[in-house]
Protein backbone atom coordinates (compact mmCIF):
# COMPACT_ATOMS: atom_id res chain seq x y z
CA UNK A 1 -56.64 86.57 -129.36
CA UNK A 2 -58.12 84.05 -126.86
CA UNK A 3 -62.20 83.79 -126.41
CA UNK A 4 -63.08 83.24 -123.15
CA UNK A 5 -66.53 83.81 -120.85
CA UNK A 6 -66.24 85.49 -117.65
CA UNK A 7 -69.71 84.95 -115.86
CA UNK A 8 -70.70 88.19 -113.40
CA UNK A 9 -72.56 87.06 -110.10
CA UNK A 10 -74.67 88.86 -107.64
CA UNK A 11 -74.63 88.37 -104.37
CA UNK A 12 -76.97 89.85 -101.71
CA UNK A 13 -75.90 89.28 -97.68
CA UNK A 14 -78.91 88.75 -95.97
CA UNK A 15 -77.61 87.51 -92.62
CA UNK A 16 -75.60 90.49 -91.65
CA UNK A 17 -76.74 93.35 -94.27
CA UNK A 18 -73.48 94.17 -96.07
CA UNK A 19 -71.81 93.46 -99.31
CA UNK A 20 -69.01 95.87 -100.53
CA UNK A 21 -68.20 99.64 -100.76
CA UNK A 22 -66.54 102.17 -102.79
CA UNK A 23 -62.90 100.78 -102.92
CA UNK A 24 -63.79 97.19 -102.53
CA UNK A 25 -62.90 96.53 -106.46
CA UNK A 26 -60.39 93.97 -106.99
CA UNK A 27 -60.63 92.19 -103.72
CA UNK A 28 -61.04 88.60 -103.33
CA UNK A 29 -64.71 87.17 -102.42
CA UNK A 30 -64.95 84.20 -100.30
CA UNK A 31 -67.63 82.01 -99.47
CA UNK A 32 -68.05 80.28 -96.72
CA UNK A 33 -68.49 76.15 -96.51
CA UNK A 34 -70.18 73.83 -94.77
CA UNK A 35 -66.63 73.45 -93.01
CA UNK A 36 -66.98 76.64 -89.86
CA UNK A 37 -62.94 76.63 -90.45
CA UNK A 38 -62.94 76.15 -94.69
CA UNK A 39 -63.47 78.75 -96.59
CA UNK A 40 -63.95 78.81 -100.73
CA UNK A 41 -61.73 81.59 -103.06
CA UNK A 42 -64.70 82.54 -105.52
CA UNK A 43 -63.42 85.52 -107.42
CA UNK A 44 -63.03 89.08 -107.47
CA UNK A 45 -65.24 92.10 -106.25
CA UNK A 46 -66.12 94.21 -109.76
CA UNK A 47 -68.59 96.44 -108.17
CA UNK A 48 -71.26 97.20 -105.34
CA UNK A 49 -74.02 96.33 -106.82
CA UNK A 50 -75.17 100.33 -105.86
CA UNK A 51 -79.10 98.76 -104.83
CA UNK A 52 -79.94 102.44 -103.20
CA UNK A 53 -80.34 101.16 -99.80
CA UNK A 54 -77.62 102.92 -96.93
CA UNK A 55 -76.05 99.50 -96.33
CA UNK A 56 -75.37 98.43 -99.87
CA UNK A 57 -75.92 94.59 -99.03
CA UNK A 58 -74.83 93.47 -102.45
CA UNK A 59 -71.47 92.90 -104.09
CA UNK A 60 -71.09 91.25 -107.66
CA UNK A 61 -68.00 89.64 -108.98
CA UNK A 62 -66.37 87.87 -111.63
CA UNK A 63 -65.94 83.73 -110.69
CA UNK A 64 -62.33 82.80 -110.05
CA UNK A 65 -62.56 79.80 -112.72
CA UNK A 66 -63.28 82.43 -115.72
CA UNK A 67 -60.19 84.43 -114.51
CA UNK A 68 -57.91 81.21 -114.57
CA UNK A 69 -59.42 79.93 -117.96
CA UNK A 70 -58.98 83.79 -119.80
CA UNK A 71 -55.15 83.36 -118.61
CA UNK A 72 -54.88 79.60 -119.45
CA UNK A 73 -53.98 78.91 -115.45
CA UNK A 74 -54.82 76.00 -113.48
CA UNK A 75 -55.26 75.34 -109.51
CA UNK A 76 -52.78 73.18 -107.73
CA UNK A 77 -54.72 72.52 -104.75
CA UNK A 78 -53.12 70.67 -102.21
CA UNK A 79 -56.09 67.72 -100.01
């Protein structure tokens, strides 16, 4: 058995007032760059973040590096 950390993050949209729904687990997050045509894999949706308001602005996830670390994978990114 492997130890590994997988850090959870929280993420709140306060430009447009959505984050994920009900069905959004397991879909990749993205963040935008400075770049307006670049955009940044982060990780994967684990929950809603249920914050009681009707547009449920917030959407946590588990960060992309902790996923390829627990399953000893690298990125081959291509510049």
């Amino acid at each position: 058995m492997h130890d590994y950390i997988a850090r959870g993050v929280e993420g709140v949209d306060v430009l447009h007032g959505w984050g994920s729904v009900g069905g959004d687990s397991g879909a990749t997050v993205w963040a935008v760059t400075g770049n307006p045509n670049a955009r940044q894999a982060r990780g994967i949706v684990s929950d809603g973040g249920t914050d009681g308001s009707a547009d449920q602005r917030r959407v946590l996830w588990t960060e992309a590096v902790d996923i390829f670390r627990a399953f000893g994978l690298k990125l081959n990114s291509v510049r």
